[in-house]
Structures are given as structure tokens and as C-alpha cells.
Protein backbone atom coordinates (compact mmCIF):
# COMPACT_ATOMS: atom_id res chain seq x y z
CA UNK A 1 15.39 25.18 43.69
CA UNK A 2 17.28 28.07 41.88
CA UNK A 3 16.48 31.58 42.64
CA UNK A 4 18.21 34.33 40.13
CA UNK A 5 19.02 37.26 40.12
CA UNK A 6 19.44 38.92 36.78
CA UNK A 7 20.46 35.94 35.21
CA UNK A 8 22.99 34.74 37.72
CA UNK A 9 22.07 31.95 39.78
CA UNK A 10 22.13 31.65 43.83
CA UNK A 11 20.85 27.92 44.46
CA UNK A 12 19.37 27.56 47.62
CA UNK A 13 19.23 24.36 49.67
CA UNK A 14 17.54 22.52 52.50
CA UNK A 15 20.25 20.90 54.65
CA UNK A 16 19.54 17.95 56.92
CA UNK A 17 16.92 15.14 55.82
CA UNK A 18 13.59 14.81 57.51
CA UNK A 19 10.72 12.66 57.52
CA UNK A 20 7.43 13.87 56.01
CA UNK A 21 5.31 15.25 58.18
CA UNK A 22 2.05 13.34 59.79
CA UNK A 23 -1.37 13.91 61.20
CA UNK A 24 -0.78 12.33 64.57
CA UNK A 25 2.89 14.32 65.27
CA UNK A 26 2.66 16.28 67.88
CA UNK A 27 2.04 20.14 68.07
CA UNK A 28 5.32 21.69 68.54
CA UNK A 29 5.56 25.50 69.66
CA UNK A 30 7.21 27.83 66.92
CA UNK A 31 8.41 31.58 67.46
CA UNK A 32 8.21 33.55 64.14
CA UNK A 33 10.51 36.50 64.64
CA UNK A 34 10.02 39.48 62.75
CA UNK A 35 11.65 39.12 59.03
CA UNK A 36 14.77 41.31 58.27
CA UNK A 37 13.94 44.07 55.46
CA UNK A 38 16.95 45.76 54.96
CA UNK A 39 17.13 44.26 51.61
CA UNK A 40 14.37 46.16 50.31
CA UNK A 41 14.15 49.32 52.64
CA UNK A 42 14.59 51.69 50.45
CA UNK A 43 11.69 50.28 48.04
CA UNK A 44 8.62 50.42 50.25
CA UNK A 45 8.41 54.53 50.33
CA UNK A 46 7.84 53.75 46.34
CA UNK A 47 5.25 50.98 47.18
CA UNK A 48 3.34 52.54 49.96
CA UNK A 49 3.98 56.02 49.24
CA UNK A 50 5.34 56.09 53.10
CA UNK A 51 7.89 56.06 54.85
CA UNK A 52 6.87 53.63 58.35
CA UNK A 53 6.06 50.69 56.77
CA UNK A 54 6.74 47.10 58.70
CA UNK A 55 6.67 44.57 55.97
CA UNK A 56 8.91 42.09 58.10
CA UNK A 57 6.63 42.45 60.98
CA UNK A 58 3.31 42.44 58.64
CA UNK A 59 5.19 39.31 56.97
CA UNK A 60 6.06 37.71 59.81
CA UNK A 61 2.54 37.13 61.36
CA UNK A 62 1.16 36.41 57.74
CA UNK A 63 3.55 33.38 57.91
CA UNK A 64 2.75 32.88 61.64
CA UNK A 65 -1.06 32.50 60.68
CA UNK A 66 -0.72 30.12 58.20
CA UNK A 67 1.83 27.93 59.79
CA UNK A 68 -1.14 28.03 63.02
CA UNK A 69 -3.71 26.45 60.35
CA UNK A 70 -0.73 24.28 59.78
CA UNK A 71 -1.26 22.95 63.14
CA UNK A 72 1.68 24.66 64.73
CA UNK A 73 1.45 26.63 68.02
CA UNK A 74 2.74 30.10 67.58
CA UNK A 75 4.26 31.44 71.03
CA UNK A 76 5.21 35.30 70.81
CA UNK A 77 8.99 36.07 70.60
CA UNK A 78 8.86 40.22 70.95
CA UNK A 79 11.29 42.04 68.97
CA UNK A 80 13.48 41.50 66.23
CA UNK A 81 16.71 39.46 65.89
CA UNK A 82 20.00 40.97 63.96
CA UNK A 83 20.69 39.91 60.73
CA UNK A 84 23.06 37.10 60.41
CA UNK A 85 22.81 36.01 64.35
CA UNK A 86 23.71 32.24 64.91
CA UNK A 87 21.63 29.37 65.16
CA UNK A 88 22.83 29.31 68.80
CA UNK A 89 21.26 32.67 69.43
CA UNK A 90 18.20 32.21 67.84
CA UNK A 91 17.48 29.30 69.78
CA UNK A 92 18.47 31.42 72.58
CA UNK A 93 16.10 33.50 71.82
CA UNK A 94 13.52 30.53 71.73
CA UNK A 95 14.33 29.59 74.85
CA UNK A 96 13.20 31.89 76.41
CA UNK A 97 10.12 32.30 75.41
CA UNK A 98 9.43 28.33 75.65
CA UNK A 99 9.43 27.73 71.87
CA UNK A 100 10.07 24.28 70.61
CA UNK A 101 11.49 26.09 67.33
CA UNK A 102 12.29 29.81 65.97
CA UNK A 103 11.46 30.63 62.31
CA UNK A 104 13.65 33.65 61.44
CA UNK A 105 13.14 35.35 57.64
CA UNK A 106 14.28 38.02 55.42
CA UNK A 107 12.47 39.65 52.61
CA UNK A 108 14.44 39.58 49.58
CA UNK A 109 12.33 41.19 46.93
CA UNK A 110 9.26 43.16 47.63
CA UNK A 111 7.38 45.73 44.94
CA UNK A 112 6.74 46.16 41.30
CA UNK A 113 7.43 47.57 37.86
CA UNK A 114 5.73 49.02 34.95
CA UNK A 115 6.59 49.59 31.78
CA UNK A 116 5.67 49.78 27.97
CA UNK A 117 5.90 46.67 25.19
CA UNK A 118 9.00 45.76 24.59
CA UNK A 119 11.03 45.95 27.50
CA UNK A 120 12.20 42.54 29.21
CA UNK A 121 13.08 43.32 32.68
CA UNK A 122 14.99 40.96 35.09
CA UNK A 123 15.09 37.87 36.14
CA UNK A 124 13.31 37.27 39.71
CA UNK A 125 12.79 34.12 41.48
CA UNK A 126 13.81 32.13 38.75
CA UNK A 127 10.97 34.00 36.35
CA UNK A 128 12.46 36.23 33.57
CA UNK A 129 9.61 39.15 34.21
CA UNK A 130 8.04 39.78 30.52
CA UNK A 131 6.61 43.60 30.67
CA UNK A 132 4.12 44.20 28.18
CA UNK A 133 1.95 47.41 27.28
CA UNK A 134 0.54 49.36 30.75
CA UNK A 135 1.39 45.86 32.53
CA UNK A 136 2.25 45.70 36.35
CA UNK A 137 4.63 43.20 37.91
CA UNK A 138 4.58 42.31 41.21
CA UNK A 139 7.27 39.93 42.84
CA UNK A 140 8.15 38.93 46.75
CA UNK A 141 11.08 36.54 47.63
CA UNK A 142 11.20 35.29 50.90
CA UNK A 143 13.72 33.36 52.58
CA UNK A 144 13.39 32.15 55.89
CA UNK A 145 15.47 29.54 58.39
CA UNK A 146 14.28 27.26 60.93
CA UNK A 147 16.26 26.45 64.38
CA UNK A 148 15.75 23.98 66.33
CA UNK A 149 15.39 25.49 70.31
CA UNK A 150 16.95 22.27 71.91
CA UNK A 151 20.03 21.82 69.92
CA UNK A 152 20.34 25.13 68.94
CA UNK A 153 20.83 23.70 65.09
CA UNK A 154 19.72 24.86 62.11
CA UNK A 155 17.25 22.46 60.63
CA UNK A 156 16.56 24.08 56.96
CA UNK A 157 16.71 26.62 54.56
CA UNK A 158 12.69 27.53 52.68
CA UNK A 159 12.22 30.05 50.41
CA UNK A 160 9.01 31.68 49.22
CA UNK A 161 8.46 33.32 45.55
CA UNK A 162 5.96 34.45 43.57
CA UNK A 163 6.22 36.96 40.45
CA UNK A 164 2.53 37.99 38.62
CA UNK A 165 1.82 40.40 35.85
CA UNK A 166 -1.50 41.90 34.69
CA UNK A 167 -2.83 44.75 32.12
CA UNK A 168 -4.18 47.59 33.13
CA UNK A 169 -4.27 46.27 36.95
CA UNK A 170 -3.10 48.86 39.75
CA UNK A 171 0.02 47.34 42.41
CA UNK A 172 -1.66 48.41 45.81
CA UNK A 173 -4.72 49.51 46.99
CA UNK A 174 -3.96 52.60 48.98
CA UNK A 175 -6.45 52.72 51.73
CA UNK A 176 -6.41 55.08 54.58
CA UNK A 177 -5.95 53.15 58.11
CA UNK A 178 -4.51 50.15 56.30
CA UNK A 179 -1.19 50.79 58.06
CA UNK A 180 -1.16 51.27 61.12
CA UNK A 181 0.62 53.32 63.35
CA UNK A 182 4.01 50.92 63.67
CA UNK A 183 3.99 50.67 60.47
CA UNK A 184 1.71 46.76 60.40
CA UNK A 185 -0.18 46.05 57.27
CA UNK A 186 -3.17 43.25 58.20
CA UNK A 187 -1.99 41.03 54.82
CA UNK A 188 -5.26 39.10 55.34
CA UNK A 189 -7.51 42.03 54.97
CA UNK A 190 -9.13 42.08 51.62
CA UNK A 191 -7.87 45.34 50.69
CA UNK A 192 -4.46 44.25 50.48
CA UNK A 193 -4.89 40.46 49.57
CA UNK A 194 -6.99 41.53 46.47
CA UNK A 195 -4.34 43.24 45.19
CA UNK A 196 -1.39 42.11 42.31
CA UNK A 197 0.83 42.55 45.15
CA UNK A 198 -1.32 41.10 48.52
CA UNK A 199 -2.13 38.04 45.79
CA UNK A 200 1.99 37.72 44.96
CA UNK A 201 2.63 37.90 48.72
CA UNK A 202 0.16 35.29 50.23
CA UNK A 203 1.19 32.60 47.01
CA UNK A 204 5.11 33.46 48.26
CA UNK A 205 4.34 32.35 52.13
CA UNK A 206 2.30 29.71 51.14
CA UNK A 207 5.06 28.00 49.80
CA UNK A 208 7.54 28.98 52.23
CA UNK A 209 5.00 27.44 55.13
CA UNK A 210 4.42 24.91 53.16
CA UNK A 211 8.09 23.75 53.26
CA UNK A 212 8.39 24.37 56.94
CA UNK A 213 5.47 22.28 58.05
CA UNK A 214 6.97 19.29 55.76
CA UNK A 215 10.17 19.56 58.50
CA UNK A 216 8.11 19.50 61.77
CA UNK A 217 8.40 16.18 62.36
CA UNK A 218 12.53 16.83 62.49
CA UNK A 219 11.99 19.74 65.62
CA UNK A 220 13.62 18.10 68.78
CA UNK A 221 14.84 14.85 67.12
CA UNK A 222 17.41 15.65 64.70
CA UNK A 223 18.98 13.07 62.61
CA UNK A 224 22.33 13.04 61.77
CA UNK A 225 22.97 14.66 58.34
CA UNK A 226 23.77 11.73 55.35
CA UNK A 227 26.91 12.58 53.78
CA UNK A 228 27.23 12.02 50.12
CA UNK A 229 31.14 11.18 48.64
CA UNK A 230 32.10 14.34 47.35
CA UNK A 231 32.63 14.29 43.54
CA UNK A 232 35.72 15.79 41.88
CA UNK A 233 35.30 19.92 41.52
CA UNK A 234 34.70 22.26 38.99
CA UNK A 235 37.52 23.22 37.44
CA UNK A 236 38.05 27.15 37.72
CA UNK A 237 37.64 28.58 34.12
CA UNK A 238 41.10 30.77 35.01
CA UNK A 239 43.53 29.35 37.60
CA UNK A 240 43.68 31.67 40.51
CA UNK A 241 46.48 34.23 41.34
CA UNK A 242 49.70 33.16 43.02
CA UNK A 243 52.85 34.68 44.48
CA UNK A 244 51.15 36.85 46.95
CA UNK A 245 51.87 37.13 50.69
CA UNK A 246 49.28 36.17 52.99
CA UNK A 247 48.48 38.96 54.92
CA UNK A 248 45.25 38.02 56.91
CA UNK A 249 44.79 37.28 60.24
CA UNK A 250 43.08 33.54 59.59
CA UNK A 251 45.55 30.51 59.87
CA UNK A 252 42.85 27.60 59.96
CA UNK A 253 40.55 26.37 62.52
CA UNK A 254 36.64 27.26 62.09
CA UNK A 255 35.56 30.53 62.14
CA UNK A 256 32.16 32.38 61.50
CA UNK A 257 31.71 34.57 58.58
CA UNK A 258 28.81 37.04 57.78
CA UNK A 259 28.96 39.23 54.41
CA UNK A 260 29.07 43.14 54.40
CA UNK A 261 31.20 44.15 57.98
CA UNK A 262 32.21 46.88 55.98
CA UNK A 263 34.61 49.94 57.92
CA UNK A 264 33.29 52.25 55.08
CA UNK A 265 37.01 52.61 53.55
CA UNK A 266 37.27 48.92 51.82
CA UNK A 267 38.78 48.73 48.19
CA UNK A 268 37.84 45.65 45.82
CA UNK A 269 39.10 44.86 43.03
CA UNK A 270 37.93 41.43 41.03
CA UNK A 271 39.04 39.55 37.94
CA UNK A 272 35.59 38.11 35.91
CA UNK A 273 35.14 35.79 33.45
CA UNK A 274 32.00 34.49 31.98
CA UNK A 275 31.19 31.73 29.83
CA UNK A 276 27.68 31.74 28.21
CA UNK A 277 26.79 29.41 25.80
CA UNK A 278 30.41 28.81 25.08
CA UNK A 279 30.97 32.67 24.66
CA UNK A 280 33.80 33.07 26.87
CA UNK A 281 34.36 37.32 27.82
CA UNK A 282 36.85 38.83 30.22
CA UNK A 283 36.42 41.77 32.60
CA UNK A 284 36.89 43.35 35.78
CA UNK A 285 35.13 44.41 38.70
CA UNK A 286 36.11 47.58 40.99
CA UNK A 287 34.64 48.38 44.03
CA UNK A 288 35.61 51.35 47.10
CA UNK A 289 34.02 53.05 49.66
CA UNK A 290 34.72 56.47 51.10
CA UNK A 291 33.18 58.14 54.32
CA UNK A 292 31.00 61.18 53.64
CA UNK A 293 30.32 62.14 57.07
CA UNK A 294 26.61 61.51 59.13
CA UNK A 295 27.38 57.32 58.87
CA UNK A 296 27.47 57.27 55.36
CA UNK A 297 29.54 56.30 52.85
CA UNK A 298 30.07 56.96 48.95
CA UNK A 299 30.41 53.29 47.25
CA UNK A 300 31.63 53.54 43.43
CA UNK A 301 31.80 51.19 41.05
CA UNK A 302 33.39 50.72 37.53
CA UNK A 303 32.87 47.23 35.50
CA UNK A 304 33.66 46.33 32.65
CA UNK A 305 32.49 42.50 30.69
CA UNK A 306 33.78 42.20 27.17
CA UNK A 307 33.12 45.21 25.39
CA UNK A 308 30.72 46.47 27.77
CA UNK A 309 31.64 48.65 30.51
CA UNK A 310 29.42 50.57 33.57
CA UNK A 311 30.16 53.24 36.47
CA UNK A 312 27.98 54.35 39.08
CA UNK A 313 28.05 55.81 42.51
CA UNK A 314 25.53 55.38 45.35
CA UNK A 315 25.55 57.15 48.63
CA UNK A 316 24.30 54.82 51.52
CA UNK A 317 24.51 54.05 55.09
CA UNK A 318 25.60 51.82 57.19
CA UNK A 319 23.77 50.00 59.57
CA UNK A 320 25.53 48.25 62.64
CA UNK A 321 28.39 48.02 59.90
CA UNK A 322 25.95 46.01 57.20
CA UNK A 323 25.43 47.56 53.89
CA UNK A 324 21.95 49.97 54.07
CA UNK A 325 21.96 49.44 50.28
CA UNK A 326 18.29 48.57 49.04
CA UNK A 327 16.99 46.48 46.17
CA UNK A 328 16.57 49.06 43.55
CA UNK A 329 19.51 50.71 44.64
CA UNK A 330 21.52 47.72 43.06
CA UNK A 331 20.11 47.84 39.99
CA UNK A 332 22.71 50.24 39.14
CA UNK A 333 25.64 48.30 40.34
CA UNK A 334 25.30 46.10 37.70
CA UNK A 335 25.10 41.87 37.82
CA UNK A 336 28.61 41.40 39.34
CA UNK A 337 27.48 43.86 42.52
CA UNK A 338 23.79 42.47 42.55
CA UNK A 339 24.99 38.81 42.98
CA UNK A 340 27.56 40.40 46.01
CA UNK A 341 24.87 41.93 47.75
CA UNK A 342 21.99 39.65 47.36
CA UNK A 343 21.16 37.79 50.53
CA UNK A 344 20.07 34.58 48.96
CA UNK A 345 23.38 34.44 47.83
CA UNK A 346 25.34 34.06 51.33
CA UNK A 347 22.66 32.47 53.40
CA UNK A 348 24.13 28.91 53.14
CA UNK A 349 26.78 30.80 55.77
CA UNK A 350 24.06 31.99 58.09
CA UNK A 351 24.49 31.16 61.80
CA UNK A 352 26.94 28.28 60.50
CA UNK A 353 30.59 27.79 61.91
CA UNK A 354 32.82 26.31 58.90
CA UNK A 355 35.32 24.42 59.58
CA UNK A 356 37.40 21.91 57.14
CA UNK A 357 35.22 18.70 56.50
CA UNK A 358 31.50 19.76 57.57
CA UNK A 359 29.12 18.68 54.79
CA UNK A 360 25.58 19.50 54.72
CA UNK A 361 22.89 17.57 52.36
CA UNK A 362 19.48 16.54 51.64
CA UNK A 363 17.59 14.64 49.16
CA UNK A 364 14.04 14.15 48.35
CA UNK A 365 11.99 12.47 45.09
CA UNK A 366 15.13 11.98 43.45
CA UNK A 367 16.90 14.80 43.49
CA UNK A 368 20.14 16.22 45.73
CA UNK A 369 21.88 19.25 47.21
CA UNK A 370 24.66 19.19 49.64
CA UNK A 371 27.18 21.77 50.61
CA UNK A 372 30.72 21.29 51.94
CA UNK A 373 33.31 22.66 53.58
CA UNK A 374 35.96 21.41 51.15
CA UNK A 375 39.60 22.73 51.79
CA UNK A 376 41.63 25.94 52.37
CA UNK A 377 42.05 28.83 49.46
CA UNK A 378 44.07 31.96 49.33
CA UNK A 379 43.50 35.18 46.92
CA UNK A 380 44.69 38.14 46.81
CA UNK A 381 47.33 37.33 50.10
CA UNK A 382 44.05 36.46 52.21
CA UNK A 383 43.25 32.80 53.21
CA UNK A 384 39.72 31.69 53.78
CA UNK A 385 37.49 28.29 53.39
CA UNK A 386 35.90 26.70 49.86
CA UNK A 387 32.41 26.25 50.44
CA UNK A 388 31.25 24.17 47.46
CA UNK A 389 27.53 23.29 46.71
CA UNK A 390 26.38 20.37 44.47
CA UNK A 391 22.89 19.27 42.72
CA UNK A 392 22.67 16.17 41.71
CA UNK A 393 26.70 15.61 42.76
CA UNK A 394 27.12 18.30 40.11
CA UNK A 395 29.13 21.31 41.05
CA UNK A 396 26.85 24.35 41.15
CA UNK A 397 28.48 27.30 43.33
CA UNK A 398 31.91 27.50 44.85
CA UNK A 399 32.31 30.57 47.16
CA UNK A 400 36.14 31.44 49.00
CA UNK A 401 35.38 33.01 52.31
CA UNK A 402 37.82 34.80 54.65
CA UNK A 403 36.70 36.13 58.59
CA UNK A 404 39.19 39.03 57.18
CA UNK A 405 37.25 40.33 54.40
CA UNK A 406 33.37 41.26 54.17
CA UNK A 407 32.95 39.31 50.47
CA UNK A 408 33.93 36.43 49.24
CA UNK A 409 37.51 35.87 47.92
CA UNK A 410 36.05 34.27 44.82
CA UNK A 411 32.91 32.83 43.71
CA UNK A 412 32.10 30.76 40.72
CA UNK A 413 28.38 29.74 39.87
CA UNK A 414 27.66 27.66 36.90
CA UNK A 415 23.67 26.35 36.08
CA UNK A 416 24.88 23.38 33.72
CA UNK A 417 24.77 25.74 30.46
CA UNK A 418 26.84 29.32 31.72
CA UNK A 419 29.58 30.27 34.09
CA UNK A 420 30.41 33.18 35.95
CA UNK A 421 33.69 33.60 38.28
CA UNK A 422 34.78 36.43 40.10
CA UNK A 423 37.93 36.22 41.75
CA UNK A 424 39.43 38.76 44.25
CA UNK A 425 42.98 40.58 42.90
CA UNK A 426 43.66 43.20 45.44
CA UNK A 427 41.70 43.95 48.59
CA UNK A 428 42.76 46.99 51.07
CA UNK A 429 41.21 48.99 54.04
């Protein structure tokens, strides 16, 4: 499956093979834990027209119900679980609480837009959203992970996704007592389910529970992971930058890596070059914070693609040292910043440790994704890993990862028709 994100594509895998599931497997005990919703935090106030709103917990026991008529057994896990903790700790977490498995989430996407005829607006979950006259979108894109308690592994990556438009139809009911106090919206209550938005929402965990039940039959018997011979990579449309010292700490070895540990004084600047439909254009991609005082920080950016260039500032905060940035917010960062911040994008990382030689893969009705660790890279004097994803043995992502720096050294994403590489030229603190 590819999800994208204004035209860019994140693929998004499911590693480890399983069995399908069976009537007469046994009923396993899963711990839902409240879905991270930092990703769209600064969207809901638009949505609900408030500012306490728990769509990760209101998520969270949507999923939790259906995977019950699933014929799981749903223990309680109370509380939520950081953003980007290991597989280790969630099962941990399980543990304790005497789950078989934990199902932890984020929600990527979560709202609407309206507009007037003749405006095309992004692309979302794969679906280039169509606006026409007085018509409302709604879209919610759900990831979520599944860990196995006993060996503390990650088992599989499912994502949920829905986009819906309508004339003349209204995003949200807006019923008093709907939400309650902590912020909980009851998803299966008709006011909200009737809705573009509840409808969107319930079609988006369907398929995300759908994909988890398929894998119960792998929770406390994991199989080793099939290993498909790696075929030759991608060649880089530019070769990458040489001659610099290496000035990071890494020398090897495995090593954990989560995007955005941002100090709030980072400078980035990237090299991009995109090839669309054998249009090749050059550009460049600048990036800085600066503390403001209070936690936050000032982040501006100035791009440039061919003959096109952008500039924008946005005043955020940081939260335990993660970017506080919101959906909307990086609408104005343009693609190169959207693809950087979107947490589809770096969940293949997620609770993982790389290290040289780990591979990754599943394949089902014919078709293939695997991801590898493949070898070393350096840009811009920092050394990191190649993580490189295939479909179908084809080359589909390559991302250069460093435990020095908060994004990737380079990425280079290409969906069989366009490319798009960013590679990393300077980088200070």
C-alpha cells in the first residue's frame, strides 16, 4: 500500500509473514493504548470548535471495540505511551497488564476542507481530494503497530484511510455533551457516526482492524522473517557529496534512531532534485530553528524547485524535544518539509534497532515489500545507515539515517513513474 502526501509517496509495509487467521485460534489478550495525536493537534480546535478534544483516546477504544467483535480480548493498559518508544517497551508495557499483545497508533490525518469548483486540493491516503462547488472533504489516516508481549517484537505495520466528499453535507454534528469532560468522543454514537467525518473515521479503523486480526494467529509464535536476495539499488539521480570530514559521533554498530530530537537551534540545508515524467528540476531546501523564549521556537523555511520558490515561518513548540508542528501547520512548509515531518514517512524506524544486514519482508497474493538495512552512508561529514525499501524487488524509498541528526541524511522515493531526492549539504547546531 502507498499512502501520499501531496504527491510524494511514503510506502508503508507489513514486516514479518503470518498465517491467515482461523475460527478455532485461540483468543489472545490485546492492550490498545491510546493513539498519539500530535500530528494533528493543532487541527481539532478547527474541527470541534474546542480545545480538549481526545481523538487518540476516542480512537483508540473505537479500534478496541471492533477488534473485541473480532474475537480479541481487550485488557485495559491505562495511560498513554511516548511517541516513538521501542517494541521492547511497549511490550513492557503489556506485560504488565497481562496482555498477550499491545496495539499502539497514531493519527496521521484527521479533519476536512471546503472549497469552491475548481480547486484540486492534495493528495491524502493515496486519493487526490477533488473539491467541487460547497463540497466537504473529510479524511482520517491511521497508522498503528502491533507488538508482540512475549518477545517484545514488532509483528506489523496496518494503516487505516478513508477520504469522502459530499455537496452541501455539514463535517460534524456539533452536539452538546458529545465530548465529554476528558475530552472522549463515543465514535459509535449516532451523532458522530452519521456524520462525513464519524462515516470517514469508522471505514479508516475498519480496515486498520481488519489487518490486525489477519496477524493474530502470529501473537506468541513468531516465525522467522523470509529474506528475499536483495536486488541491485537505485541509482541516486545526483551522486552524493564528498570530501567532507566526518564529524558525528556514530562509527558503526546498531543504534536507534527516532526523527525530530530537535535542540531548537538546528540548521538544514538540502540539495533536491526531482524527476517527473522525465522532467528533471533542481532546487534546494533550507531549514533553521531559533528559540523564542516560553519552549518555543521560530522554524523558517526557504525552497526553491525549478523556477518556483517558497518562504514561510511558523512559530511552534516543542514537546519532550519532538516537533509540536500540526497537520495544517505544514501545509505551508511546502512538499519537501511535509514529506520530513510526516509520520508515515519514518515509521519503518519505529521501536527498531538497525544494524548492518537486518532485512525485514512480507508477501501475500503475489505481491512483496521488504526493507533492509543495506550498508553505511555519509553526507554532509555525518555517517548514518541506508535503509532501503523494495516492492516487488523494485527499489521504492531509500532513507540515510544518523543517531546524530533528527532527519534523515538523504532520502530518495521513486513510485515507478517520478523521483524525488533530497540530500543533506550542511547540517549545524
Amino acid at each position: 500500500m502507498r499512502t501520499f502526501v501531496f504527491g510524494l509517496a511514503v510506502l508503508v509495509w507489513i514486516p514479518g509473514a503470518w498465517p491467515a487467521a482461523s475460527q478455532d485460534q485461540p483468543r489472545r489478550k490485546l492492550a490498545v493504548v491510546t493513539f498519539d495525536q500530535q500530528a494533528v493537534q493543532s487541527n481539532l480546535r478547527e474541527v470541534f470548535e474546542q480545545d480538549n478534544v481526545n481523538v487518540g483516546l476516542s480512537v483508540a477504544r473505537l479500534v478496541a471495540r471492533h477488534l473485541a467483535d473480532a474475537g480479541w480480548e481487550i485488557v485495559e493498559l491505562p495511560g498513554a505511551l511516548p511517541w516513538g518508544s521501542s517494541a521492547e517497551a511497549v511490550a513492557a508495557a503489556g506485560r504488565s497488564v497481562g496482555a498477550d499483545a499491545v496495539l499502539a497508533g497514531t493519527v496521521l490525518v484527521f479533519g476536512s476542507g471546503s472549497a469552491t469548483a475548481g480547486v484540486s486540493g492534495p493528495r491524502v491516503g493515496g486519493v487526490r481530494v477533488g473539491i467541487g462547488r460547497r463540497t466537504t472533504t473529510a479524511a482520517v489516516a491511521l497508522e498503528s503497530r502491533l507488538v508482540d508481549v512475549a518477545s517484545g517484537t514488532m509483528l506489523g505495520v496496518f494503516p487505516g484511510t478513508a477520504t469522502e466528499s459530499r455537496s452541501g453535507v455539514g463535517l460534524f454534528a456539533r452536539v452538546p455533551g458529545l465530548i465529554d469532560g476528558d475530552g472522549f468522543i463515543d465514535m459509535t454514537m449516532p451523532e458522530f457516526s452519521r456524520t462525513l467525518l464519524g462515516e470517514v473515521t469508522t471505514s479508516a479503523v475498519g480496515q486498520l482492524t481488519a489487518g490486525v486480526t489477519e496477524a493474530r494467529g502470529q501473537v506468541g509464535s513468531i516465525a522467522a522473517p523470509v529474506a528475499e536476495a536483495p536486488s541491485p539499488a537505485m541509482p541516486a539521480i545526483s551522486a552524493p557529496p564528498s570530501g567532507a570530514p566526518v564529524v558525528g559521533t556514530y562509527t558503526g554498530g546498531a543504534f536507534a534512531w527516532t526523527p525530530w530530537q530537535f535542540q531548537g537551534t538546528e540548521q538544514f540545508q538540502y540539495t533536491i532534485q526531482q524527476v517527473e515524467n522525465g522532467d528533471r528540476q533542481n532546487g534546494t531546501y533550507e531549514l533553521g530553528f531559533t528559540p523564542v523564549g516560553d519552549g518555543r521556537v521560530r522554524m523558517r523555511v526557504n525552497g526553491r524547485l525549478g523556477e518556483e520558490s517558497y518562504s514561510s515561518t511558523v512559530t511552534t513548540r516543542f514537546e519532550g524535544q519532538q516537533s509540536g508542528i500540526g497537520y495544517q501547520e505544514l501545509a505551508a512548509l511546502g512538499p519537501a518539509g511535509i514529506l520530513l515531518f510526516n509520520p508515515a514517512a519514518w515509521i519503518m524506524m519505529w521501536g527498531r534497532e538497525l544494524s548492518i544486514g537486518d532485512e525485514w519482508s512480507h508477501s501475500s497474493g503475489g505481491e512483496s515489500l521488504s526493507i533492509r538495512v543495506d550498508r553505511e552512508c555519509t553526507y554532509a561529514g555525518q555517517r548514518g545507515a541506508l535503509i532501503v525499501m523494495r516492492e516487488n524487488n523494485q527499489v521504492r524509498m531509500e532513507s540515510c539515517v544518523s543517531p546524530d541528526v533528527p532527519l534523515p541524511l538523504r532520502m530518495l522515493t521513486d513510485d515507478g513513474d517520478n523521483q524525488w531526492e533530497m540530500t543533506l549539504v550542511s547540517f549545524t547546531r
